[in-house]
N, C-alpha and C. Protein backbone atom coordinates (compact mmCIF):
# COMPACT_ATOMS: atom_id res chain seq x y z
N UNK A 1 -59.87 -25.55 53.15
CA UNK A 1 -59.24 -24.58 54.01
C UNK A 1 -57.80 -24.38 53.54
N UNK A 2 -57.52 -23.22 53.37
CA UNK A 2 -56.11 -22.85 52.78
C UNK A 2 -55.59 -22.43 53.91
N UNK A 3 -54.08 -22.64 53.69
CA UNK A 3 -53.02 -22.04 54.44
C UNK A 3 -52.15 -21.18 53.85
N UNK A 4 -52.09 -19.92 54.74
CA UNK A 4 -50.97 -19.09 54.11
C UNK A 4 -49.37 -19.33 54.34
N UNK A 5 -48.51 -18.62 53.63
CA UNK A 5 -47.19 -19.11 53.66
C UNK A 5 -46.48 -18.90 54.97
N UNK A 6 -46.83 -18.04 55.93
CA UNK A 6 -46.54 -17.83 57.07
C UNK A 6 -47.00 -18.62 57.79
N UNK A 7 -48.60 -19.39 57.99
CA UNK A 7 -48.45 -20.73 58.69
C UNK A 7 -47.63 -21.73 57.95
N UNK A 8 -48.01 -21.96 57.31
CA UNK A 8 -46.69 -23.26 56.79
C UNK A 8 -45.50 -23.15 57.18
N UNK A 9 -44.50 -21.65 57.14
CA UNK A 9 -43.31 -21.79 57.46
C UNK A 9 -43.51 -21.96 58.83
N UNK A 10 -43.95 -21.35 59.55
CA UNK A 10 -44.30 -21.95 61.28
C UNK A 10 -44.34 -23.17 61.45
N UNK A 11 -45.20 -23.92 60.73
CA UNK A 11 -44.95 -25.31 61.15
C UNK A 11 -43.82 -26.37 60.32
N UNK A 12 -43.30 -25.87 59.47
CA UNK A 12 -42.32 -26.58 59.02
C UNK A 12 -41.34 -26.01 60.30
N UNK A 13 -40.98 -24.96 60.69
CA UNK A 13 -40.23 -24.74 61.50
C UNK A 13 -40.30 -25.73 62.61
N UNK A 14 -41.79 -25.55 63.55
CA UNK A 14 -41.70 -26.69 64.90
C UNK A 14 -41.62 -27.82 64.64
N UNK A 15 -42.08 -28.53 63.13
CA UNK A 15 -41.84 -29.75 62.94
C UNK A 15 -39.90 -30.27 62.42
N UNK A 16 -39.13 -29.52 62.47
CA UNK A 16 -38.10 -29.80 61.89
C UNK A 16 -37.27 -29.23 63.08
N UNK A 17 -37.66 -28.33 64.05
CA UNK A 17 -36.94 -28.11 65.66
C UNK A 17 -37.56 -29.90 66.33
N UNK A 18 -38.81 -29.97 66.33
CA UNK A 18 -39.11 -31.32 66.95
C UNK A 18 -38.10 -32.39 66.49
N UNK A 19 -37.84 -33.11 64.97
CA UNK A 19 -37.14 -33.55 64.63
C UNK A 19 -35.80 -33.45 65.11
N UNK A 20 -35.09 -32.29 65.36
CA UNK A 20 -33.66 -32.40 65.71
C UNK A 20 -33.72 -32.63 67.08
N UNK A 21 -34.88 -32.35 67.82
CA UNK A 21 -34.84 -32.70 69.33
C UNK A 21 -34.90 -34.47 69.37
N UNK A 22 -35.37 -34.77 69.00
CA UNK A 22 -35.95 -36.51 68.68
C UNK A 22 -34.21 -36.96 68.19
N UNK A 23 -33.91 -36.03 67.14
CA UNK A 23 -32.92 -37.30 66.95
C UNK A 23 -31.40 -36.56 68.03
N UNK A 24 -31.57 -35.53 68.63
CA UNK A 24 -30.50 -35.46 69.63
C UNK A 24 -30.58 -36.30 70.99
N UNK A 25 -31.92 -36.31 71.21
CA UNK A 25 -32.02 -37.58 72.31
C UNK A 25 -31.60 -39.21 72.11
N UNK A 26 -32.32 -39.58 70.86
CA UNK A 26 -31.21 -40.63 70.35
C UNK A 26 -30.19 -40.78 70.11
N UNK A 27 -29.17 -39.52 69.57
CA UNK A 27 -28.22 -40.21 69.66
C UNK A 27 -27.63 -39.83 71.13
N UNK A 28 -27.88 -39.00 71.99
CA UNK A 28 -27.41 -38.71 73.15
C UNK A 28 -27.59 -40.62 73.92
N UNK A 29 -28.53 -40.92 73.59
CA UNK A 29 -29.28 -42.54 74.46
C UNK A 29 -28.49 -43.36 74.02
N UNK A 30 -28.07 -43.71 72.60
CA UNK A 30 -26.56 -44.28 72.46
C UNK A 30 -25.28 -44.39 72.50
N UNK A 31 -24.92 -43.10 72.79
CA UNK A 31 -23.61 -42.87 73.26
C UNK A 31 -23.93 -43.08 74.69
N UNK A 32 -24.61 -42.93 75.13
CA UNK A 32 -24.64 -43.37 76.85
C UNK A 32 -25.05 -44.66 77.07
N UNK A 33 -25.56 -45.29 76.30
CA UNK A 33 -25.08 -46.94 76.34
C UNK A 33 -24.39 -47.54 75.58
N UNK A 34 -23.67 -47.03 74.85
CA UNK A 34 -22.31 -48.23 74.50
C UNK A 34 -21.33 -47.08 75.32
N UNK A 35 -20.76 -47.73 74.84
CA UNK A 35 -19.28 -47.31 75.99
C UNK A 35 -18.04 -46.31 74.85
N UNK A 36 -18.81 -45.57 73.38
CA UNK A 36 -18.13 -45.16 72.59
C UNK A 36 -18.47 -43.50 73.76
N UNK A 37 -17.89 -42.83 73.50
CA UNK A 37 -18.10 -41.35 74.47
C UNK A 37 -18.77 -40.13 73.08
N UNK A 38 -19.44 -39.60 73.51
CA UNK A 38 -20.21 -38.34 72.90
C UNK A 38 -19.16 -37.01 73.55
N UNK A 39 -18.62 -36.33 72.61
CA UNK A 39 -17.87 -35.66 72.52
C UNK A 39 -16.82 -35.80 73.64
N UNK A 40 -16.24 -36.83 73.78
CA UNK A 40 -15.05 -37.22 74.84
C UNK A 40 -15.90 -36.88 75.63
N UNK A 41 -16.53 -37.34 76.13
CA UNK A 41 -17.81 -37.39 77.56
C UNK A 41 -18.36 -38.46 77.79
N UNK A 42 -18.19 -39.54 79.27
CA UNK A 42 -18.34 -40.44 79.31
C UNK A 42 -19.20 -40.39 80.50
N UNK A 43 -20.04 -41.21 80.58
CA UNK A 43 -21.39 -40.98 82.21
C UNK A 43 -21.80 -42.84 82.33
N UNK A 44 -20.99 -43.47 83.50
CA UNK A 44 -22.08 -44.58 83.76
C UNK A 44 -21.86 -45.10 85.55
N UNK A 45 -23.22 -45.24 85.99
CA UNK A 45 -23.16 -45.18 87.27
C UNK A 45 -22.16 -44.50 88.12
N UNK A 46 -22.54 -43.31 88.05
CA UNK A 46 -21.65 -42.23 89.15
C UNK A 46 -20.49 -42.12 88.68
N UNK A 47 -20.07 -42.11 87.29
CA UNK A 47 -18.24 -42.22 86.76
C UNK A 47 -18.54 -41.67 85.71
N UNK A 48 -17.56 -40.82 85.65
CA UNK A 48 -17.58 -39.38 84.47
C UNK A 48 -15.91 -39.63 83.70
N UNK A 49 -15.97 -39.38 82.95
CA UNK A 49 -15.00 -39.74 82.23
C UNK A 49 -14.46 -38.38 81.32
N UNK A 50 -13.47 -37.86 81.14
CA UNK A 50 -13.76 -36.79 80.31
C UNK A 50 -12.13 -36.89 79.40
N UNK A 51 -11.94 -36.08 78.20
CA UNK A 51 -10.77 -35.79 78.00
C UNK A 51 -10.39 -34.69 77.06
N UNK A 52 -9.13 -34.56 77.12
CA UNK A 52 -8.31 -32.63 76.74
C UNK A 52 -9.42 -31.53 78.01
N UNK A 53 -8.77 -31.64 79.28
CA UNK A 53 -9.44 -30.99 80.11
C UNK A 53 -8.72 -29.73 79.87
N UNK A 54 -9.36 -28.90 80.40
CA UNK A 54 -8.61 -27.03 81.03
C UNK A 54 -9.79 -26.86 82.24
N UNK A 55 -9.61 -26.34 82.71
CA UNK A 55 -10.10 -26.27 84.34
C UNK A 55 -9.20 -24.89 84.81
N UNK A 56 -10.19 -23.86 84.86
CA UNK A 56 -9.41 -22.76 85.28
C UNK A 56 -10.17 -22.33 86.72
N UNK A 57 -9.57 -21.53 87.43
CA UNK A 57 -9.64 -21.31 89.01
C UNK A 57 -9.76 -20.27 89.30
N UNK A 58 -10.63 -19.29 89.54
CA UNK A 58 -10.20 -17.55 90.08
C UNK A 58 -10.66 -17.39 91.14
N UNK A 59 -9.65 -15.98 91.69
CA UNK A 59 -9.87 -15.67 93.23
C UNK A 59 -9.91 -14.40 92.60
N UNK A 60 -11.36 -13.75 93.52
CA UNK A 60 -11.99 -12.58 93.13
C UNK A 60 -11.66 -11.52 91.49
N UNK A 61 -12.03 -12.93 90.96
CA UNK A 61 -12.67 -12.60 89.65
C UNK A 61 -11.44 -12.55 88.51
N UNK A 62 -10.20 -12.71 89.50
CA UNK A 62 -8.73 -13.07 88.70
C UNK A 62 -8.17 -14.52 88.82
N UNK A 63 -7.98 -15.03 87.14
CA UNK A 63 -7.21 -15.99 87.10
C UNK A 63 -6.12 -16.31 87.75
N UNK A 64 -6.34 -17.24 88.94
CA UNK A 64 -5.35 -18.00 89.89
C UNK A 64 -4.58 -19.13 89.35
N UNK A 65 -5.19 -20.16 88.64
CA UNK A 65 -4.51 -20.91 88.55
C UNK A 65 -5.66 -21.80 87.04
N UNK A 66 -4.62 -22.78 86.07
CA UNK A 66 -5.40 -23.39 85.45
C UNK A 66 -4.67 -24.66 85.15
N UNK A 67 -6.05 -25.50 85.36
CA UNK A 67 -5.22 -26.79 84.79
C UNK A 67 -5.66 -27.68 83.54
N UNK A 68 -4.53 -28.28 82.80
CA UNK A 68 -4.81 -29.21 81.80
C UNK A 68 -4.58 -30.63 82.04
N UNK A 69 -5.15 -31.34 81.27
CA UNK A 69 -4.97 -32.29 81.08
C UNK A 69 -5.50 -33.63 80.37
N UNK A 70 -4.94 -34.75 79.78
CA UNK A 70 -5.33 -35.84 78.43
C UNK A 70 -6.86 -36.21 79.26
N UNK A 71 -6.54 -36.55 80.49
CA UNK A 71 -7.85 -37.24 80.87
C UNK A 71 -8.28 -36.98 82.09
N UNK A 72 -9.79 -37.26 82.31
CA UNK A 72 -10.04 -36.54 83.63
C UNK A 72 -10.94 -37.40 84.25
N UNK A 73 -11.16 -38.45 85.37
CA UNK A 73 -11.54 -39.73 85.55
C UNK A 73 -12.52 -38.68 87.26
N UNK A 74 -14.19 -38.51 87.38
CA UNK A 74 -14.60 -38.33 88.60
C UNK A 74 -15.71 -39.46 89.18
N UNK A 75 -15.03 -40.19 90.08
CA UNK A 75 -15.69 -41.33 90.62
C UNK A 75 -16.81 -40.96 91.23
N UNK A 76 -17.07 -40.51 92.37
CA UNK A 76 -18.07 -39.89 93.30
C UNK A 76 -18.25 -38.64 94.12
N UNK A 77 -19.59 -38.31 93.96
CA UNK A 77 -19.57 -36.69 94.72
C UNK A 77 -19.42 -37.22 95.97
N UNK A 78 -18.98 -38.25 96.47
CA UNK A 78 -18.73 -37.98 98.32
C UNK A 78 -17.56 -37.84 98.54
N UNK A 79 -16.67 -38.09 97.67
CA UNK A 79 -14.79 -37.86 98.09
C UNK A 79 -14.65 -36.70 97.29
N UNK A 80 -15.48 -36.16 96.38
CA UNK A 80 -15.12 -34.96 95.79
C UNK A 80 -13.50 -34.62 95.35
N UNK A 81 -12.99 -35.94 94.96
CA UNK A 81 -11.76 -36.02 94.14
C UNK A 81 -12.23 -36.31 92.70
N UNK A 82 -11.24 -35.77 91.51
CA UNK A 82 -11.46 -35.30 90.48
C UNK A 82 -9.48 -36.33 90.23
N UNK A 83 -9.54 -37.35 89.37
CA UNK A 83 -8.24 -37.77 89.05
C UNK A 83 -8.06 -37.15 87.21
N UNK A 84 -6.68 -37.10 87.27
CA UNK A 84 -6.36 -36.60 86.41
C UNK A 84 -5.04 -37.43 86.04
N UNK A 85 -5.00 -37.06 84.35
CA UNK A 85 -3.74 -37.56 83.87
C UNK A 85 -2.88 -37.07 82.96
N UNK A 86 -1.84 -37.03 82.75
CA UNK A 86 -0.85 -35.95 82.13
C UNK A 86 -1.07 -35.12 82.30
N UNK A 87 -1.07 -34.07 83.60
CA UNK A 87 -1.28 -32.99 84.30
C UNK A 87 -0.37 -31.74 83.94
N UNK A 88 -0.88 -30.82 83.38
CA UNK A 88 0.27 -29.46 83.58
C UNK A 88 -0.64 -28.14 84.19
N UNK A 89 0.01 -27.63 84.98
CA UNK A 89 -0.85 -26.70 85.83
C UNK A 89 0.10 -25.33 85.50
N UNK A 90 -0.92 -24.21 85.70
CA UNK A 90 -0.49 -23.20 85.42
C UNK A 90 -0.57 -22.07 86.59
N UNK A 91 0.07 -21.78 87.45
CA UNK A 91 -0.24 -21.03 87.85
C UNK A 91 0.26 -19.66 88.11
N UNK A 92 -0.98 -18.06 88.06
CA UNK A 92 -0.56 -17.21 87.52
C UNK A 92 -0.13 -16.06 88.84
N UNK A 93 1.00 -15.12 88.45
CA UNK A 93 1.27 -14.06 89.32
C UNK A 93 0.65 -12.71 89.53
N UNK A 94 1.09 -12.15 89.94
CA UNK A 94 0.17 -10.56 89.63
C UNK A 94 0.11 -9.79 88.18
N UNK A 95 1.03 -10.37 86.93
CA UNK A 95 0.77 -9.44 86.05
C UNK A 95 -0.21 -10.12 85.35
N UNK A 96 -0.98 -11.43 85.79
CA UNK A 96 -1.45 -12.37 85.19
C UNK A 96 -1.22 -13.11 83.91
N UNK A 97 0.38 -13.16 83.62
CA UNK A 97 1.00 -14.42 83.18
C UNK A 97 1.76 -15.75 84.24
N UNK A 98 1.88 -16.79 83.31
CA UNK A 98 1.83 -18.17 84.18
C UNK A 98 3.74 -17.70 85.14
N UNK A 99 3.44 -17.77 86.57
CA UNK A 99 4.50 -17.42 87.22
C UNK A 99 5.10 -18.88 87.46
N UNK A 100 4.42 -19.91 87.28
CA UNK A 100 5.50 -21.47 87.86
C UNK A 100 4.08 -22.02 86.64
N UNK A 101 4.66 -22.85 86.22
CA UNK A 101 4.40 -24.55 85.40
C UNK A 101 4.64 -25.53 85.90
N UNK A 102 3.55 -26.30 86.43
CA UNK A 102 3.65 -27.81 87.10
C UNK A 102 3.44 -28.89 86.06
N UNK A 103 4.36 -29.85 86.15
CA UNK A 103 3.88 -31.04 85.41
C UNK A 103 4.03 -31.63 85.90
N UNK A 104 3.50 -33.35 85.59
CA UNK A 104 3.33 -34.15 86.46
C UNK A 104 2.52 -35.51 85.70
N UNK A 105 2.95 -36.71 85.87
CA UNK A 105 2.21 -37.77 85.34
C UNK A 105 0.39 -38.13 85.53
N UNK A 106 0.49 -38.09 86.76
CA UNK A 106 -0.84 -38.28 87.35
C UNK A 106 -1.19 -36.84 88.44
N UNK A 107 -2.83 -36.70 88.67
CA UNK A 107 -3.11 -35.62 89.68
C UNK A 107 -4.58 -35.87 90.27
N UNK A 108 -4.60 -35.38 91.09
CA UNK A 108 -5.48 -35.82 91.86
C UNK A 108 -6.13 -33.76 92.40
N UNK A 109 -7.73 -33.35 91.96
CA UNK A 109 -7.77 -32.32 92.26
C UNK A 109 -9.08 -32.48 93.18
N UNK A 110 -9.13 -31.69 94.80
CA UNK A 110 -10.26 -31.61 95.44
C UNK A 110 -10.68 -30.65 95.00
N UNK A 111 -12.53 -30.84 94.54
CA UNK A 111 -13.60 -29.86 94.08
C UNK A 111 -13.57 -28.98 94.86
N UNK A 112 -14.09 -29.54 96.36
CA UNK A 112 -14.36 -28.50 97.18
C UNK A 112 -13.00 -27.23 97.57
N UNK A 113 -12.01 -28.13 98.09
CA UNK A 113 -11.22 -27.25 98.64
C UNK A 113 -10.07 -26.73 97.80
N UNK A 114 -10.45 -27.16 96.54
CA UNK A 114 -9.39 -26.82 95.17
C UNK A 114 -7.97 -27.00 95.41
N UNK A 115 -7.62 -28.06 96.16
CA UNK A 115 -6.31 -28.43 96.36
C UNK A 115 -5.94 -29.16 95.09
N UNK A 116 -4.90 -29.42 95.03
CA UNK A 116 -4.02 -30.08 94.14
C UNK A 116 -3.29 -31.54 94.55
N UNK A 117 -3.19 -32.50 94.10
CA UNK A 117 -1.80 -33.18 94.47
C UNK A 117 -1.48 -33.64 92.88
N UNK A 118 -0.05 -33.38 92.54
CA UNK A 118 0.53 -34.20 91.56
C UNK A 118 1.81 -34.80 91.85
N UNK A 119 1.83 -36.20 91.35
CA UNK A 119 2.62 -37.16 91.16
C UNK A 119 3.66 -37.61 90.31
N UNK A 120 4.65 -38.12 89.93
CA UNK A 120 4.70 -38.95 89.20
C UNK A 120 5.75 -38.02 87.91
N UNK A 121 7.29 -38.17 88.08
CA UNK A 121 8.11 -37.43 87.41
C UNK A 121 7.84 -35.77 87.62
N UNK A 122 7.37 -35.08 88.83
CA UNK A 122 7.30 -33.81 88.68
C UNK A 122 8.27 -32.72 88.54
N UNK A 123 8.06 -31.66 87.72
CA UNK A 123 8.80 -30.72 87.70
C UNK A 123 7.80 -29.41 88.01
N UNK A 124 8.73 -28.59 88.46
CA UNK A 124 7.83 -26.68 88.27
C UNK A 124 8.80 -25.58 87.64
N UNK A 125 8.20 -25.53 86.44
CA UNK A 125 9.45 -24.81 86.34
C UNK A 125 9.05 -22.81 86.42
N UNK A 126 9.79 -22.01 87.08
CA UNK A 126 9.68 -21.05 87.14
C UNK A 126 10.01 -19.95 86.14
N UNK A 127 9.30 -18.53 86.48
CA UNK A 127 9.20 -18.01 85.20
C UNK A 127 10.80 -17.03 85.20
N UNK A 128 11.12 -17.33 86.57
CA UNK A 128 12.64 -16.49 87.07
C UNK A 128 13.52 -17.58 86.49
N UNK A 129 13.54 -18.83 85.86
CA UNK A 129 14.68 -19.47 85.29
C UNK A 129 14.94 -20.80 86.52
N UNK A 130 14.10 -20.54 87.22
CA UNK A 130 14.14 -21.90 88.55
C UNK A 130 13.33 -23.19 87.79
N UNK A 131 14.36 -24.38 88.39
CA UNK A 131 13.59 -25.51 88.07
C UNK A 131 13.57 -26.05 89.17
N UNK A 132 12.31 -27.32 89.69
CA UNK A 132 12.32 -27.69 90.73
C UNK A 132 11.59 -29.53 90.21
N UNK A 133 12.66 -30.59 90.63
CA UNK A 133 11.97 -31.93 90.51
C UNK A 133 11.69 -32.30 91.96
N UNK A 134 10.59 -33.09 91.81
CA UNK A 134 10.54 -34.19 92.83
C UNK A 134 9.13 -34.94 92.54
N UNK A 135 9.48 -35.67 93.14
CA UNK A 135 8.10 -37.16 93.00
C UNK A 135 6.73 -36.85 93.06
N UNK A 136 6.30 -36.05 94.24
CA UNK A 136 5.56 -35.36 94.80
C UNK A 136 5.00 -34.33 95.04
N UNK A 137 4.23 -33.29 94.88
CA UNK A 137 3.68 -32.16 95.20
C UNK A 137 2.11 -32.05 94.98
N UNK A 138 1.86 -31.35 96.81
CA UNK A 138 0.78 -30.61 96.88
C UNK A 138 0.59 -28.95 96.79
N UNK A 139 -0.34 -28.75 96.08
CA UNK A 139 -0.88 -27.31 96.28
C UNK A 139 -1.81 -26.98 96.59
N UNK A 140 -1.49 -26.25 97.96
CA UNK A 140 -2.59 -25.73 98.91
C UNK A 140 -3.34 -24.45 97.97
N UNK A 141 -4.32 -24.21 97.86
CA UNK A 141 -4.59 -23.58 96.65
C UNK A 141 -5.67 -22.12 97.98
N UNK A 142 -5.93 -22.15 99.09
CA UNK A 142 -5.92 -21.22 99.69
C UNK A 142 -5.36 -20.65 100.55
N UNK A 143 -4.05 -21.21 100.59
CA UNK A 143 -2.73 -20.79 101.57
C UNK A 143 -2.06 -19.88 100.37
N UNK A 144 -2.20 -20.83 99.37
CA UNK A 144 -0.97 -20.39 97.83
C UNK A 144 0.46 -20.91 98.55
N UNK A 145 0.30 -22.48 98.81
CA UNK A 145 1.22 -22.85 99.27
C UNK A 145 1.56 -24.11 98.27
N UNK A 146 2.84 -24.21 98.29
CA UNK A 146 3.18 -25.42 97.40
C UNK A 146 3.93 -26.74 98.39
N UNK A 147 3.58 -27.57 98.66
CA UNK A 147 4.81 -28.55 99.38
C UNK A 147 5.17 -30.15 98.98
N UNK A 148 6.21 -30.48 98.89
CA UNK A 148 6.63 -31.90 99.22
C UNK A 148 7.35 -32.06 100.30
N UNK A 149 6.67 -33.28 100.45
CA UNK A 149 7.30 -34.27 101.66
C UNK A 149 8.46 -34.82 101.58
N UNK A 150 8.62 -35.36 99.98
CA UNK A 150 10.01 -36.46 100.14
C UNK A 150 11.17 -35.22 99.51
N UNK A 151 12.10 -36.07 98.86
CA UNK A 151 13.26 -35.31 98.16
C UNK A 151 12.90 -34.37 97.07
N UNK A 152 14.07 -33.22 97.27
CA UNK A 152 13.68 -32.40 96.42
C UNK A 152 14.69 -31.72 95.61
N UNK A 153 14.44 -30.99 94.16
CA UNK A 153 16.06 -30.92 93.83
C UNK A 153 15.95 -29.52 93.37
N UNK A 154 16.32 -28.46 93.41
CA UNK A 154 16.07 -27.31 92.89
C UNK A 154 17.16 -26.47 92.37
N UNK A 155 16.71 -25.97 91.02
CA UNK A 155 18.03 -25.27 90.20
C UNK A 155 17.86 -24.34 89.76
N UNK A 156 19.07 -23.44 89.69
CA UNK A 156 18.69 -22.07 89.07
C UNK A 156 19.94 -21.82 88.40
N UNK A 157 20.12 -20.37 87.78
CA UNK A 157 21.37 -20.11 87.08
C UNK A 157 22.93 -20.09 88.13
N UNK A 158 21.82 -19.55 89.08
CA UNK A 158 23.24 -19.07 90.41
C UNK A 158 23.34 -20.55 91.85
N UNK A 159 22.77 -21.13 91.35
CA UNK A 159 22.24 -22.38 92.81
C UNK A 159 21.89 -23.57 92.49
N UNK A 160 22.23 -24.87 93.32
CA UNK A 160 21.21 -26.21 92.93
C UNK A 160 21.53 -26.22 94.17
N UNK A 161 20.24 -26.60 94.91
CA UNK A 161 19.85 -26.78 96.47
C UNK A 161 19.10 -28.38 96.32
N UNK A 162 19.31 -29.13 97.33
CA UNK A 162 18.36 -30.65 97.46
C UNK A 162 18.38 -30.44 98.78
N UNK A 163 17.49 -31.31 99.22
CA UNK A 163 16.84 -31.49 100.55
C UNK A 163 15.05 -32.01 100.67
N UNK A 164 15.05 -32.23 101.64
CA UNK A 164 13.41 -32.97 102.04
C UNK A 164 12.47 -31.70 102.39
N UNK A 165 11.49 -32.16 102.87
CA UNK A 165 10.52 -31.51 103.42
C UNK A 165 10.69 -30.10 102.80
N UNK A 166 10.10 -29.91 101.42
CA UNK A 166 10.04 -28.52 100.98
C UNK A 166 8.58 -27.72 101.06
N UNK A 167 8.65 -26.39 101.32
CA UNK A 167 7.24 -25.49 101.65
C UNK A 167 7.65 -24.69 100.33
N UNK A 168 6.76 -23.68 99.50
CA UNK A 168 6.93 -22.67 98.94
C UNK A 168 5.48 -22.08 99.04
N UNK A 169 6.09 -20.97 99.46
CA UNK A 169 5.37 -20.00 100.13
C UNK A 169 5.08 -19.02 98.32
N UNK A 170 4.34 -18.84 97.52
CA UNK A 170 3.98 -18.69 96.34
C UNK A 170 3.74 -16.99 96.67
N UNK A 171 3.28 -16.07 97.37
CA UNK A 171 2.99 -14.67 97.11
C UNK A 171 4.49 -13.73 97.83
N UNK A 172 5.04 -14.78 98.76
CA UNK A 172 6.33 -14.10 99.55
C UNK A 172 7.60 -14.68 98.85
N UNK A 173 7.34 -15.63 97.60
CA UNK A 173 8.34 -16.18 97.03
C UNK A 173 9.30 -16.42 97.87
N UNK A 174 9.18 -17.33 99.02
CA UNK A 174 10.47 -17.77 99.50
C UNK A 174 10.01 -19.34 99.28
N UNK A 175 10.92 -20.24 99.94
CA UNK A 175 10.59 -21.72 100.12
C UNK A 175 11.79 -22.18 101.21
N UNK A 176 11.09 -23.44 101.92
CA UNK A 176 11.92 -23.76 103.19
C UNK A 176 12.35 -24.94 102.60
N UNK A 177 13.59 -25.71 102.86
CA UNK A 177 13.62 -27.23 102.95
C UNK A 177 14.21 -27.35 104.58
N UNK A 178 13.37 -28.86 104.96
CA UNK A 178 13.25 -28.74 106.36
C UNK A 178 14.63 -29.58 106.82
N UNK A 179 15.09 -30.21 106.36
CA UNK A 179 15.95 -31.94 106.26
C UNK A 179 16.91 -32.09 105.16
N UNK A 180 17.98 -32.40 105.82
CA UNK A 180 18.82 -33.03 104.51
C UNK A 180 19.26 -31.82 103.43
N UNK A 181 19.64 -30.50 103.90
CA UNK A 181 19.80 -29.64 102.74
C UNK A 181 20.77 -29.85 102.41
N UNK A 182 21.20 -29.73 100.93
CA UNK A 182 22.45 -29.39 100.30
C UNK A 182 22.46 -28.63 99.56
N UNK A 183 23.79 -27.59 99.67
CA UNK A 183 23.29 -26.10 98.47
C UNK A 183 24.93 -26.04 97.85
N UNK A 184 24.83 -25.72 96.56
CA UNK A 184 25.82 -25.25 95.71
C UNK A 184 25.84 -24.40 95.22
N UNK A 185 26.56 -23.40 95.33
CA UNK A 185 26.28 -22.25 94.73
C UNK A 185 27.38 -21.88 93.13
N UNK A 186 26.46 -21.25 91.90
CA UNK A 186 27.18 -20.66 90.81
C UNK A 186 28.17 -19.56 91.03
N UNK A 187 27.66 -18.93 91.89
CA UNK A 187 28.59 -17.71 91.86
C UNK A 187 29.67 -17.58 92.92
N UNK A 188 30.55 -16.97 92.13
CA UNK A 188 31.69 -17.13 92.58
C UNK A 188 32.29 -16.24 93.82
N UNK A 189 31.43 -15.06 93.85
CA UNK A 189 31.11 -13.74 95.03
C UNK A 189 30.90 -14.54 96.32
N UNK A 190 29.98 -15.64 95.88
CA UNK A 190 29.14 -16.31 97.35
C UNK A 190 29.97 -17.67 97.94
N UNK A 191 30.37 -18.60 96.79
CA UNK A 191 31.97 -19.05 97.18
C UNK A 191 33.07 -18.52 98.49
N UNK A 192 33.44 -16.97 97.35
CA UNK A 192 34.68 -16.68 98.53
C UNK A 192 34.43 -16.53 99.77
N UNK A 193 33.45 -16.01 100.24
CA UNK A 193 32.45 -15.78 101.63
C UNK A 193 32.25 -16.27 102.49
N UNK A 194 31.88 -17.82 102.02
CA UNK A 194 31.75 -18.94 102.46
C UNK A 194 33.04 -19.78 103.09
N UNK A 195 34.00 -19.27 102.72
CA UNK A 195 34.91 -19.95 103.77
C UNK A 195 35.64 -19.51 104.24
């Protein structure tokens, strides 16, 4: 019984798709038991491991917000926290370039409610020439609210303001500090005024 060249290439074909399936399951079965990661992808009992994240966010079909970062550690779907490390967040304005840059040592992101918290040496720096440190910040990510609790230090070309309890209100571009304000002003117009 002869075969023509068109069956043969058929089955060299399914036999050499079978083959790459066989050996992608193996090596997929060893990287998931040793503890080396398959393409920076790590899976063992309910712990995901990942790293060089981007994680982008849209509200009705426009880029809201995106985040990076070295490593991305998710323990369990019941706290639906997502930890993160060397965090820089991007988030964008109406012409859809990045309107504030968050950085931050460590972060902590909820799946569900796409909140934010970052930690740990933070800055934001704005695309108007504003800088803003403090220890702490959450972002309410369906308010489009930004806040810290503790101290806060904020600078611009014309101002350095500190104080506690800061809100920023992200689409009305204002921000409150609630406690402890102190403001200095650059310009010299707003000086004479003042006293």
């Amino acid at each position: 019984m002869s075969l023509d060249r068109k069956t043969i290439r058929i089955i060299a074909l399914i036999l050499s798709l079978c083959f790459i399936a066989i050996l992608a399951v193996f090596l997929i079965l060893h990287y998931l038991r040793g503890n080396t990661g398959l393409f920076n992808f790590k899976i063992s009992k309910g712990y995901i491991s990942l790293k060089k994240i981007d994680y982008k966010f849209y509200k009705k079909g426009i880029l809201a917000y995106e985040i990076f970062a070295k490593s991305l550690n998710y323990k369990s779907k019941k706290k639906n926290i997502i930890k993160l490390n060397a965090v820089k967040i991007y988030i964008y304005g109406k012409n859809r370039k990045p309107a504030y840059i968050i950085i931050g040592k460590t972060g902590k992101l909820n799946t569900v409610s796409k909140n934010v918290i970052i930690s740990g040496g933070v800055s934001i720096n704005g695309s108007n020439g504003m800088l803003i440190k403090t220890d702490i910040i959450d972002y309410f990510a369906k308010k489009d609210e930004i806040a810290a609790p503790g101290g806060m230090k904020i600078k611009s070309k014309n101002y350095f303001i500190s104080g506690e309890g800061f809100i920023y209100y992200v689409k009305k571009k204002l921000f409150v500090l609630r406690k402890d304000v102190h403001f200095l002003s650059n310009n010299a117009n707003m000086r004479r005024s003042s006293k």
